[in-house]
PDB file of N, CA and C in Angstrom:
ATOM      1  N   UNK A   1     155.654 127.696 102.833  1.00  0.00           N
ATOM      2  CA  UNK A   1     156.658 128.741 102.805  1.00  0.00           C
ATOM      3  C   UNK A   1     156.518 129.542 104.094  1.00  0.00           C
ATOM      4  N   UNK A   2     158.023 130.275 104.671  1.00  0.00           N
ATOM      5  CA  UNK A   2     157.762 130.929 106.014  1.00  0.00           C
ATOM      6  C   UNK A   2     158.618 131.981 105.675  1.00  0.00           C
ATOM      7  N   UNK A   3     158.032 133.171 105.950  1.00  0.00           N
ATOM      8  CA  UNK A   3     159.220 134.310 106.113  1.00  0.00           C
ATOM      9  C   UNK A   3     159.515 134.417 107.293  1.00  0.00           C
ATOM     10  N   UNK A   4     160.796 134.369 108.101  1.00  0.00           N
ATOM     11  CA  UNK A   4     161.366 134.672 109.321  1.00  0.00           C
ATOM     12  C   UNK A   4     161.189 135.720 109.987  1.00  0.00           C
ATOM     13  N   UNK A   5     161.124 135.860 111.226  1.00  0.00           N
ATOM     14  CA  UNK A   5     160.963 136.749 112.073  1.00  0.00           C
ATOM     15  C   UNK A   5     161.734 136.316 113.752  1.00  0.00           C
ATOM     16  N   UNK A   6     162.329 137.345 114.341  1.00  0.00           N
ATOM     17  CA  UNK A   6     163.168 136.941 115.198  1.00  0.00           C
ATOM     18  C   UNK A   6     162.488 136.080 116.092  1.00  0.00           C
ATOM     19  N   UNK A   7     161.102 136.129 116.232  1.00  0.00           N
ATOM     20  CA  UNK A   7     160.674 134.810 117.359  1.00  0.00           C
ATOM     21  C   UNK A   7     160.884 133.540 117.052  1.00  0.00           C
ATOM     22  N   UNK A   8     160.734 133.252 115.751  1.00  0.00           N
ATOM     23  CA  UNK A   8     161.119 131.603 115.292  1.00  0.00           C
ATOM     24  C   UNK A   8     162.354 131.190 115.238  1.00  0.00           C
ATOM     25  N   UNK A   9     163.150 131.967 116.030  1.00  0.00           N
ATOM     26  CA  UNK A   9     165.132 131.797 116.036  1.00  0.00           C
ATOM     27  C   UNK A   9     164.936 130.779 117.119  1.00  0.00           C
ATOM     28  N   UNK A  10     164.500 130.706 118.104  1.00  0.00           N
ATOM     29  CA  UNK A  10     164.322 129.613 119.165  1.00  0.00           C
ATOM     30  C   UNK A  10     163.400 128.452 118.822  1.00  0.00           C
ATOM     31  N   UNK A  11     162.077 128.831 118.438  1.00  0.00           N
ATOM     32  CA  UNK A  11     161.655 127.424 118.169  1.00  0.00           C
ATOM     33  C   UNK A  11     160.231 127.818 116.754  1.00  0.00           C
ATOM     34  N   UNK A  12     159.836 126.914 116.147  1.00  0.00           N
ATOM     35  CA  UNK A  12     159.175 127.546 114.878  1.00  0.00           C
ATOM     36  C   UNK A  12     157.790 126.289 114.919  1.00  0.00           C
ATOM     37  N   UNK A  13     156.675 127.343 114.498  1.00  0.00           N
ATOM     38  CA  UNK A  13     155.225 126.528 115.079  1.00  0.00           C
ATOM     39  C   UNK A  13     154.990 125.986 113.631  1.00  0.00           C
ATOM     40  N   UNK A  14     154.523 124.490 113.394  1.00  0.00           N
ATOM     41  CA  UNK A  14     154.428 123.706 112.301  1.00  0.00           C
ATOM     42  C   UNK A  14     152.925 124.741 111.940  1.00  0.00           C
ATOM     43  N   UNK A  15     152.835 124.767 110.798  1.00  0.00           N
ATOM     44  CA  UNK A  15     151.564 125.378 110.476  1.00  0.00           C
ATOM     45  C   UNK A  15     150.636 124.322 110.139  1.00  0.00           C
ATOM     46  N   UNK A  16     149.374 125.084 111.050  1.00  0.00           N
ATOM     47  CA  UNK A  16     148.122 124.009 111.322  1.00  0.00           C
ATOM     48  C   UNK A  16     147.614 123.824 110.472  1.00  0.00           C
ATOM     49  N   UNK A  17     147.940 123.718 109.135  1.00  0.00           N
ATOM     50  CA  UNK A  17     147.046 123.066 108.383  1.00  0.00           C
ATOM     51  C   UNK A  17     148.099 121.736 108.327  1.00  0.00           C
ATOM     52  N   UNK A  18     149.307 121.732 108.375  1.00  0.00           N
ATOM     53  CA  UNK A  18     150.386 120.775 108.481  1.00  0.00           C
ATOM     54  C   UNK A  18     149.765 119.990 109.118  1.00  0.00           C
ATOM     55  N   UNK A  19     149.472 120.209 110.554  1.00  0.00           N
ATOM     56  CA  UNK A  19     149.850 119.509 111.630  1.00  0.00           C
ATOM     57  C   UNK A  19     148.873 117.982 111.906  1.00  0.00           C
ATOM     58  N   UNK A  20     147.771 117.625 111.206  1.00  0.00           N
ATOM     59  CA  UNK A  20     147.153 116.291 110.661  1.00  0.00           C
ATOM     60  C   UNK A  20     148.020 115.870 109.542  1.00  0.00           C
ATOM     61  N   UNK A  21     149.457 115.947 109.134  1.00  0.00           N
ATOM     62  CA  UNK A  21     149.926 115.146 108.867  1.00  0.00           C
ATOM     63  C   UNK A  21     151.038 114.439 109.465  1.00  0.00           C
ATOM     64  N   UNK A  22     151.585 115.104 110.264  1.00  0.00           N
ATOM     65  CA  UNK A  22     152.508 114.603 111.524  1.00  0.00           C
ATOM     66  C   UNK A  22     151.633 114.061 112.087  1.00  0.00           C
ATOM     67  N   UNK A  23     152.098 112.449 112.067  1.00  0.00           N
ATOM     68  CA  UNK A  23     151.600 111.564 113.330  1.00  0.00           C
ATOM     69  C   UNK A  23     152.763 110.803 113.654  1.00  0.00           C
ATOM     70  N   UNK A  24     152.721 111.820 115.067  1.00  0.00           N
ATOM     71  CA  UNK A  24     153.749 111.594 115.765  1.00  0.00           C
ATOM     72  C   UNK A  24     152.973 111.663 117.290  1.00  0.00           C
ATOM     73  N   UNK A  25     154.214 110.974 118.423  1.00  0.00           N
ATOM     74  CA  UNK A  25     153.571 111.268 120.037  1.00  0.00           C
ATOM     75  C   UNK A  25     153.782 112.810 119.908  1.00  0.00           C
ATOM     76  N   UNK A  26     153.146 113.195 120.982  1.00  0.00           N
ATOM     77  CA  UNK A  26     153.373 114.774 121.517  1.00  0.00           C
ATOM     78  C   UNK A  26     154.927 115.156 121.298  1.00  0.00           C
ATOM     79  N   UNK A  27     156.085 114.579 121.746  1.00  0.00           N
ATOM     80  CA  UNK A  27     157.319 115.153 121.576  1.00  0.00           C
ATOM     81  C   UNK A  27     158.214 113.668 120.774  1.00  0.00           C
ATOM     82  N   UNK A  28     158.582 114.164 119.592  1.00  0.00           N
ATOM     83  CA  UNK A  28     158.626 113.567 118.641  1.00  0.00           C
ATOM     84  C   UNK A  28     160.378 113.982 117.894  1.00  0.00           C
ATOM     85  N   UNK A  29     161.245 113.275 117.260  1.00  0.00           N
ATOM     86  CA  UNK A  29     162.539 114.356 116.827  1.00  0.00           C
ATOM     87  C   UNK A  29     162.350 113.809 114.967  1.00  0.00           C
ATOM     88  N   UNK A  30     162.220 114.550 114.373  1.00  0.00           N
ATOM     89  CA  UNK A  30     162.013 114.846 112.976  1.00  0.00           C
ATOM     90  C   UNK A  30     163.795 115.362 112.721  1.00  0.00           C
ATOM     91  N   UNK A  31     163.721 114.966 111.318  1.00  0.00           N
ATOM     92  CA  UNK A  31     165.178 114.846 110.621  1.00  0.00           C
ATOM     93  C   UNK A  31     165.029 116.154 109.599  1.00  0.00           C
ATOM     94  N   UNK A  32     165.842 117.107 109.633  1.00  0.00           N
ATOM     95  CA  UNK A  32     165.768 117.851 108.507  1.00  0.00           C
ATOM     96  C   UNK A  32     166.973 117.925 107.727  1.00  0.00           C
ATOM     97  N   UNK A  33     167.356 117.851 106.333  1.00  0.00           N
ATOM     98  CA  UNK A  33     168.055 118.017 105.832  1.00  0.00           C
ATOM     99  C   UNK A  33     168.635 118.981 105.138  1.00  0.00           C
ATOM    100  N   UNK A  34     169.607 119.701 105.032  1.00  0.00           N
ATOM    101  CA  UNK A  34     170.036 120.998 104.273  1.00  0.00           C
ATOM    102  C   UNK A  34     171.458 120.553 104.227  1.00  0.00           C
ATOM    103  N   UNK A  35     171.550 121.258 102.719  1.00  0.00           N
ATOM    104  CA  UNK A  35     173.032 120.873 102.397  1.00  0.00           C
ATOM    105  C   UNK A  35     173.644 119.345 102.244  1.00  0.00           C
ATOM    106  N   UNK A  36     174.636 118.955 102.962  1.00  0.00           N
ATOM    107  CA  UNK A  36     175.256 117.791 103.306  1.00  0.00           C
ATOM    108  C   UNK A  36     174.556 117.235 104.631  1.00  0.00           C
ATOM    109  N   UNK A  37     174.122 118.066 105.344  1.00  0.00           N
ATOM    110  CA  UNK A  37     174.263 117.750 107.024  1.00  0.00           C
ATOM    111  C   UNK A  37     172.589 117.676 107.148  1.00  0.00           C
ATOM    112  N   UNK A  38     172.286 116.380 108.475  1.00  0.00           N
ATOM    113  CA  UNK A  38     171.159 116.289 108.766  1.00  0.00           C
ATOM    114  C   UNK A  38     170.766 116.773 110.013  1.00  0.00           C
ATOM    115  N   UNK A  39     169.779 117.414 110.345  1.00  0.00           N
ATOM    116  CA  UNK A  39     169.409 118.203 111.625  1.00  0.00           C
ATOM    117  C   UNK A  39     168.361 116.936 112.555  1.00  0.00           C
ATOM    118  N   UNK A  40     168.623 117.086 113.350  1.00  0.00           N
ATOM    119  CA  UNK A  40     167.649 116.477 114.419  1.00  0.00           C
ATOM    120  C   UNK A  40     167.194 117.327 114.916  1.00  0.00           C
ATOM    121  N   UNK A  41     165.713 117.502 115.140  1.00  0.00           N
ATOM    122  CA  UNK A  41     164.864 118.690 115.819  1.00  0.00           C
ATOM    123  C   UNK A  41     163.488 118.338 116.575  1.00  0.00           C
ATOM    124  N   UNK A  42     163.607 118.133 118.031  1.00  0.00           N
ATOM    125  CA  UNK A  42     162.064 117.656 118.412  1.00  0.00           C
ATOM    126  C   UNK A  42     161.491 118.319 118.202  1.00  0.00           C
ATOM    127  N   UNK A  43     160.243 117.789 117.610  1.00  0.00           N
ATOM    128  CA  UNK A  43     158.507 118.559 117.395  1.00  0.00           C
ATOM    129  C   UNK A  43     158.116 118.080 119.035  1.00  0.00           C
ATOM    130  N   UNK A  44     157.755 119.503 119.242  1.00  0.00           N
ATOM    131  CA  UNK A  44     156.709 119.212 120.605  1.00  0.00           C
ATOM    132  C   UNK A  44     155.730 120.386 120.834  1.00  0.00           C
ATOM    133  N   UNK A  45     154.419 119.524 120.960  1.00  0.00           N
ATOM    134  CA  UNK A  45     153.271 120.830 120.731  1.00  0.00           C
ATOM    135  C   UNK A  45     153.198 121.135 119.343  1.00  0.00           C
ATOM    136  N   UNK A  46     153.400 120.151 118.192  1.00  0.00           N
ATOM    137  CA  UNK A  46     153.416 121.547 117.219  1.00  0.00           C
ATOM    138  C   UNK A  46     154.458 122.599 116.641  1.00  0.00           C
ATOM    139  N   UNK A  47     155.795 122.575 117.667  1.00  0.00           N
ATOM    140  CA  UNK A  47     156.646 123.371 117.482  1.00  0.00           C
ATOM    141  C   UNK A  47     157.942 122.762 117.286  1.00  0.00           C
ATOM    142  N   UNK A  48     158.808 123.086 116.475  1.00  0.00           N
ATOM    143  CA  UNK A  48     159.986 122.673 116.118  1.00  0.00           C
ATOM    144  C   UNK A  48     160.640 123.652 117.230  1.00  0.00           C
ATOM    145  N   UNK A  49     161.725 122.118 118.174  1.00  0.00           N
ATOM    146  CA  UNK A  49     162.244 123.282 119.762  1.00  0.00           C
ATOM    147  C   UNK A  49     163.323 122.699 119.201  1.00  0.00           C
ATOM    148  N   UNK A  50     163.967 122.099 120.279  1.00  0.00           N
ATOM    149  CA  UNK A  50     165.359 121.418 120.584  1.00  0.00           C
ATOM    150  C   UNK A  50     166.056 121.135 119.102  1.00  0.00           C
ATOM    151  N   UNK A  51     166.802 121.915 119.185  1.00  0.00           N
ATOM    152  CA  UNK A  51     167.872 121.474 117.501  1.00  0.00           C
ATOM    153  C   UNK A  51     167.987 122.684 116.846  1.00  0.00           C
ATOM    154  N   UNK A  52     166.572 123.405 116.833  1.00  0.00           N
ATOM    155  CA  UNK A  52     166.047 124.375 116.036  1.00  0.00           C
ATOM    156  C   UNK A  52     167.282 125.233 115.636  1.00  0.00           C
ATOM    157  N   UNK A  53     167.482 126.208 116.907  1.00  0.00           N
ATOM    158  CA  UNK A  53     168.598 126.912 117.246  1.00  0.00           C
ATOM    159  C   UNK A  53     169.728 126.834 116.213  1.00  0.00           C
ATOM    160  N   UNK A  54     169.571 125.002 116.416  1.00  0.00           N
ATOM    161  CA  UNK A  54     170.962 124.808 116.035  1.00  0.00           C
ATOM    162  C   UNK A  54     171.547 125.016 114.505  1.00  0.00           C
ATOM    163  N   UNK A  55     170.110 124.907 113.649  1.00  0.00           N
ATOM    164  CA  UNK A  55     169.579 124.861 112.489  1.00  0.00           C
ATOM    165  C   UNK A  55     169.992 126.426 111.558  1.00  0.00           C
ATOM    166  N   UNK A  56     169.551 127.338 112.458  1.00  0.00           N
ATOM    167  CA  UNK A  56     169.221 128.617 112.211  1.00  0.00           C
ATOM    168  C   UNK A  56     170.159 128.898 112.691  1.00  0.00           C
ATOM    169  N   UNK A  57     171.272 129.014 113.537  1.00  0.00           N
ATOM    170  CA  UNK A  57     172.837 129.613 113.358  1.00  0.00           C
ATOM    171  C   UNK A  57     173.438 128.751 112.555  1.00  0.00           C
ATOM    172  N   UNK A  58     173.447 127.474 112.229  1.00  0.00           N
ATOM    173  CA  UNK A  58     174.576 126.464 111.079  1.00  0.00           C
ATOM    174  C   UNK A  58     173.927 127.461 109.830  1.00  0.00           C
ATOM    175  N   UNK A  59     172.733 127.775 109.464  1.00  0.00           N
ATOM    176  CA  UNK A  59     172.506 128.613 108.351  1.00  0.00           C
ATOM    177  C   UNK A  59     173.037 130.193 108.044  1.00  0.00           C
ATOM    178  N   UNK A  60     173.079 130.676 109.166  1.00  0.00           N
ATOM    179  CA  UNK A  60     173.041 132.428 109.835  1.00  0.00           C
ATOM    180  C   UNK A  60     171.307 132.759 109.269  1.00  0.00           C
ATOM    181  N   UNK A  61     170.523 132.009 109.151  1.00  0.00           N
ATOM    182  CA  UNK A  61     169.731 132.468 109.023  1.00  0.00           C
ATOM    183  C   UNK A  61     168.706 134.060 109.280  1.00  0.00           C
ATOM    184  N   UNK A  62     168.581 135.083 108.779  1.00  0.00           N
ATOM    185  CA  UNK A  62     168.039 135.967 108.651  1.00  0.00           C
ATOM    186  C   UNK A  62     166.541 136.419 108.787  1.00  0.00           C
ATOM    187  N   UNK A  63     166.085 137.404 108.948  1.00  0.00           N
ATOM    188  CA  UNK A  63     164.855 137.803 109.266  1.00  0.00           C
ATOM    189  C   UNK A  63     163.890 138.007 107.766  1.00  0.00           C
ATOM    190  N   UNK A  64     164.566 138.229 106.785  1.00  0.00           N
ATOM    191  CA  UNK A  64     163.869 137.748 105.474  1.00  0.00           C
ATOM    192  C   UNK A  64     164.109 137.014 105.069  1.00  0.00           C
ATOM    193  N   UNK A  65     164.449 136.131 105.003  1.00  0.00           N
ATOM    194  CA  UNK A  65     164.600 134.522 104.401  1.00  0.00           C
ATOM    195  C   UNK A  65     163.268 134.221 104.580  1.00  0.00           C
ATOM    196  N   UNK A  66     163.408 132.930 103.282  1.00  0.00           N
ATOM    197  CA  UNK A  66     161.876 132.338 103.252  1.00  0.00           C
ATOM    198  C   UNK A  66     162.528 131.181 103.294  1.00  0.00           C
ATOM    199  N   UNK A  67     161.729 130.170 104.494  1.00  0.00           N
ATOM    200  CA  UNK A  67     162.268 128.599 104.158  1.00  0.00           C
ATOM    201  C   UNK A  67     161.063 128.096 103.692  1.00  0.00           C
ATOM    202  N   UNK A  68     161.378 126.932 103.318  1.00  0.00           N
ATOM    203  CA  UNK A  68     160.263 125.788 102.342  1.00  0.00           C
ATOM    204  C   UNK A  68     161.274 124.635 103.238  1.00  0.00           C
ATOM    205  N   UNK A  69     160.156 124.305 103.833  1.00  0.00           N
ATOM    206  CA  UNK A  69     160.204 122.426 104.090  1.00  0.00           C
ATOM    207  C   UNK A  69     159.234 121.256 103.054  1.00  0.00           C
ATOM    208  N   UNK A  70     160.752 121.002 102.538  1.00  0.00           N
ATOM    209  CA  UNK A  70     159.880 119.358 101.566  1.00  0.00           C
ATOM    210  C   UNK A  70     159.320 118.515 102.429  1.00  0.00           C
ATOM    211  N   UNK A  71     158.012 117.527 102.273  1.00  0.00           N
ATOM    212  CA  UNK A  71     157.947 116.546 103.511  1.00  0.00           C
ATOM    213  C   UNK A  71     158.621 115.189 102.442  1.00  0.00           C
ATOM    214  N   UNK A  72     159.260 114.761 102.982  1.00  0.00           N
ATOM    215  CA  UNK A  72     160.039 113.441 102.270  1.00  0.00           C
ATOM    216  C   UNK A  72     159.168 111.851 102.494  1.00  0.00           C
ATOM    217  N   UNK A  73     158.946 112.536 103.984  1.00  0.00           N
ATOM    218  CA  UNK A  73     158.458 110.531 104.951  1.00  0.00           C
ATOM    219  C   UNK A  73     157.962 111.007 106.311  1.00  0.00           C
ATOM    220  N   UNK A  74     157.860 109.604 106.812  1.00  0.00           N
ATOM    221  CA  UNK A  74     157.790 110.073 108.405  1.00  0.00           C
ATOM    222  C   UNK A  74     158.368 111.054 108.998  1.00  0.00           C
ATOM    223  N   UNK A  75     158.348 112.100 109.353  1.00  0.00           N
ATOM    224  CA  UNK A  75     159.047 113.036 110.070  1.00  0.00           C
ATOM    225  C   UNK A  75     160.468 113.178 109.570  1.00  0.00           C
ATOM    226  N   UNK A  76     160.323 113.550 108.099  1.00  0.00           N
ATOM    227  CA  UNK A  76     161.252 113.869 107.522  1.00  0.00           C
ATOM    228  C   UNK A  76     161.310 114.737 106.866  1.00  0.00           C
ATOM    229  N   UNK A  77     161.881 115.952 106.383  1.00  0.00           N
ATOM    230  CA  UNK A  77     161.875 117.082 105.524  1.00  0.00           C
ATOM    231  C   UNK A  77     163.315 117.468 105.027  1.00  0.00           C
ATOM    232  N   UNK A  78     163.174 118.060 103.542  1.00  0.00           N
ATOM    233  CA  UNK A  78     164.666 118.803 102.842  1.00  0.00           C
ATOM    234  C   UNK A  78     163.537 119.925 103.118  1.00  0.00           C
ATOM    235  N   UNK A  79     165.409 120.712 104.079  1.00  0.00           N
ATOM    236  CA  UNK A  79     165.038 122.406 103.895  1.00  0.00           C
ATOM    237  C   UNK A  79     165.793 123.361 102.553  1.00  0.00           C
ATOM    238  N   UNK A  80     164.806 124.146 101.953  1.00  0.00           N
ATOM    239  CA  UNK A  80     165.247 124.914 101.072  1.00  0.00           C
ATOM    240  C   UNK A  80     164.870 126.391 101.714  1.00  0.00           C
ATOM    241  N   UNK A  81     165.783 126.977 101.423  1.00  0.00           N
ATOM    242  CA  UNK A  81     165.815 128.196 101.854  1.00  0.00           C
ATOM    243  C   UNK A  81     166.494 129.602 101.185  1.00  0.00           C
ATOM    244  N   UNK A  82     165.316 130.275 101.065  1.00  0.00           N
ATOM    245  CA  UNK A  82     165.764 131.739 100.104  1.00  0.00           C
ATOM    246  C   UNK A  82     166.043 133.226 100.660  1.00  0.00           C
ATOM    247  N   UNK A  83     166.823 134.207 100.005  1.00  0.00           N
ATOM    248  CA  UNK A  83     167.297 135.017 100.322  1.00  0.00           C
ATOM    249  C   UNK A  83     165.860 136.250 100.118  1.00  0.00           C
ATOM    250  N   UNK A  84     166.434 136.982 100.513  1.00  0.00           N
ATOM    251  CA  UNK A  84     165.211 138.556 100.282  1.00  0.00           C
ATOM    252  C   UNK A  84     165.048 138.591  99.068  1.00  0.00           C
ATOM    253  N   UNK A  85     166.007 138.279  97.994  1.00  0.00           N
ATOM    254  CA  UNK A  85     165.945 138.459  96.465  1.00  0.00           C
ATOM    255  C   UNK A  85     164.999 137.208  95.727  1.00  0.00           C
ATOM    256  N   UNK A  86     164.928 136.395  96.630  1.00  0.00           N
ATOM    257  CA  UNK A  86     164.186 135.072  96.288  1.00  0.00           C
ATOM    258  C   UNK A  86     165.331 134.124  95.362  1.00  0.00           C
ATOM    259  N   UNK A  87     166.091 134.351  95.598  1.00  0.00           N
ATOM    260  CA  UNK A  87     167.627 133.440  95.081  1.00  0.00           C
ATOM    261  C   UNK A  87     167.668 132.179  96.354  1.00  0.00           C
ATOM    262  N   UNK A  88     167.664 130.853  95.927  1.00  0.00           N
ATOM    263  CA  UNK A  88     167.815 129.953  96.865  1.00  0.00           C
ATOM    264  C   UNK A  88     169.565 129.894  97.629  1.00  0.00           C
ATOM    265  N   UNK A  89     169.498 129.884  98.682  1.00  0.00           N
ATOM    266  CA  UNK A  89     171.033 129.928  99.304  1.00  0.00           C
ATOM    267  C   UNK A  89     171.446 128.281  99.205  1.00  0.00           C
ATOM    268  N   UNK A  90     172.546 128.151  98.828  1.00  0.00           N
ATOM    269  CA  UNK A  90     173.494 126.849  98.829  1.00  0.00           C
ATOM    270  C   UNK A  90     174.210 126.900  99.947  1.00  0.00           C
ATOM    271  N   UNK A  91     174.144 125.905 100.407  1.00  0.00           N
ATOM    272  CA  UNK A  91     174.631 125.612 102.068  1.00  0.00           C
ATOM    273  C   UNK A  91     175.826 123.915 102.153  1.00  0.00           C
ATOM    274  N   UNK A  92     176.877 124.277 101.733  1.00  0.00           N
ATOM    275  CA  UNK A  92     177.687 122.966 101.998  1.00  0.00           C
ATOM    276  C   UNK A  92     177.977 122.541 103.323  1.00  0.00           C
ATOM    277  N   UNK A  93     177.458 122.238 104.669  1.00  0.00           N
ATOM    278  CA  UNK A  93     177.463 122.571 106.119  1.00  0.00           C
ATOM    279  C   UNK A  93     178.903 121.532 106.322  1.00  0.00           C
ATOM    280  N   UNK A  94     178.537 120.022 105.709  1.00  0.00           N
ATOM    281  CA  UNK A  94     179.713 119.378 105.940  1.00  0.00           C
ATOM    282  C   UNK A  94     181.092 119.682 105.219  1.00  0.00           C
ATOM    283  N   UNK A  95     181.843 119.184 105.889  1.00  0.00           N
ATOM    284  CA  UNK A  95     183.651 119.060 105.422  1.00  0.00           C
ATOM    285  C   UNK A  95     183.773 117.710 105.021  1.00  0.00           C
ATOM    286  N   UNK A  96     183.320 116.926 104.614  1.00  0.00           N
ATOM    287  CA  UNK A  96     183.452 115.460 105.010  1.00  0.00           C
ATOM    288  C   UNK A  96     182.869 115.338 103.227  1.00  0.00           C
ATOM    289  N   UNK A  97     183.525 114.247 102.740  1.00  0.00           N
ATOM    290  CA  UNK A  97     183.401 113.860 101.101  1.00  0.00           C
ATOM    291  C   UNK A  97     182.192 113.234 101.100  1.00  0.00           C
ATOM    292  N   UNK A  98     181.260 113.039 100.146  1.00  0.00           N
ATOM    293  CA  UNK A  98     180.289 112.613  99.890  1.00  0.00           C
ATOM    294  C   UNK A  98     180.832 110.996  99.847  1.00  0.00           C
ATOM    295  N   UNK A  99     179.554 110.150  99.730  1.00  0.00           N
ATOM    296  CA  UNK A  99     180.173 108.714 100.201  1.00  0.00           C
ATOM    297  C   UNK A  99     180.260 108.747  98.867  1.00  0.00           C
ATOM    298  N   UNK A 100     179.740 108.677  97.686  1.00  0.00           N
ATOM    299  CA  UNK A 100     180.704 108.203  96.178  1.00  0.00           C
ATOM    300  C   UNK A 100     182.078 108.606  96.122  1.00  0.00           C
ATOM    301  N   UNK A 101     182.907 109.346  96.992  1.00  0.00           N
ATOM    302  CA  UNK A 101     183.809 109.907  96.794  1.00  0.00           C
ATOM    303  C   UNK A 101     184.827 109.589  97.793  1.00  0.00           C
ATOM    304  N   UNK A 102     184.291 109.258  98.137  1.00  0.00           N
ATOM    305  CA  UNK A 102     184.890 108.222  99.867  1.00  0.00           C
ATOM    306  C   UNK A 102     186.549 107.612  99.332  1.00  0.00           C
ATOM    307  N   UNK A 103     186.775 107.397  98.309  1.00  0.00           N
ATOM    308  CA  UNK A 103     188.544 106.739  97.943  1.00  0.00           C
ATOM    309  C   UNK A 103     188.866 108.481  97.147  1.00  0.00           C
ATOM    310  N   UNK A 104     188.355 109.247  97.196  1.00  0.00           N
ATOM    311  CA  UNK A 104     188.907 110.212  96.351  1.00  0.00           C
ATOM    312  C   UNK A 104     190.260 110.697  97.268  1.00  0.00           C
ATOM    313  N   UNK A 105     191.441 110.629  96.314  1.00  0.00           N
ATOM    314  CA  UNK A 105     192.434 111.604  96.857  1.00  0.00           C
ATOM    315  C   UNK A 105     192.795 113.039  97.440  1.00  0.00           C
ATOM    316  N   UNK A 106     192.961 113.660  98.062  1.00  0.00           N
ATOM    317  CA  UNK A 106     192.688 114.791  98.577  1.00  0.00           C
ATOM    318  C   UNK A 106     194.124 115.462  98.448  1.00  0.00           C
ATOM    319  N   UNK A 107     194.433 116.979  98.100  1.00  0.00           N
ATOM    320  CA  UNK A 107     195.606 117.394  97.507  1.00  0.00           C
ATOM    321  C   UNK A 107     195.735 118.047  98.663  1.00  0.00           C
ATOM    322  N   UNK A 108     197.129 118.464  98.850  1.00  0.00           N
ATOM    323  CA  UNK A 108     197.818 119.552  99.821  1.00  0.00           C
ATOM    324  C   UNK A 108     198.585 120.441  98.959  1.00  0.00           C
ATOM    325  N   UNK A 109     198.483 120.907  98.018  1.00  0.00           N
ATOM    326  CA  UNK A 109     198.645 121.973  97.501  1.00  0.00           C
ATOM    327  C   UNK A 109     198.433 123.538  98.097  1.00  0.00           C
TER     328      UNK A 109
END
């Protein structure tokens, strides 16, 4: 679990007790998932850089939020992420139908 703080808006340090389970080279791109949409984010040093950013404005992520990274696999994680109230936030990021739904009709109503 991480509570936010404005330095981890740019890039966020894997916590070292984590970091013997990433085996990865030094700069490495790990998949995170939230919502519909999958993040690409290089680990380098230890630190989640490149993507990060991208992660934490697609969320509006906040300075009390708590995220939780699931580890899934190889350099893979579902992000869950909670509000100050400790209520988990629901995040639909994509527009795009889930693939079971892929022939579903779509209304213009």
């Amino acid at each position: 679990m991480l509570c936010l703080f404005p330095e981890v808006f740019k890039e966020l340090n894997v916590p070292e007790k984590f970091q013997p389970y990433i085996l990865a080279p030094p700069a490495a791109v790990a998949i995170v998932h939230s919502g519909n949409q999958n993040w690409y984010v290089k680990i380098e040093n230890n630190k989640l850089t490149d993507g990060w950013y991208e992660v934490v404005h697609a969320h509006n992520l906040e300075c009390d939020y708590f995220l939780i990274f699931a580890y899934v696999g190889h350099l893979e994680f579902d992000l869950f992420i909670f509000d100050e109230e400790g209520c988990e936030k629901s995040y639909a990021l994509s527009s795009t139908l889930p693939i079971e739904h892929a022939g579903a009709l779509i209304s213009s109503d």
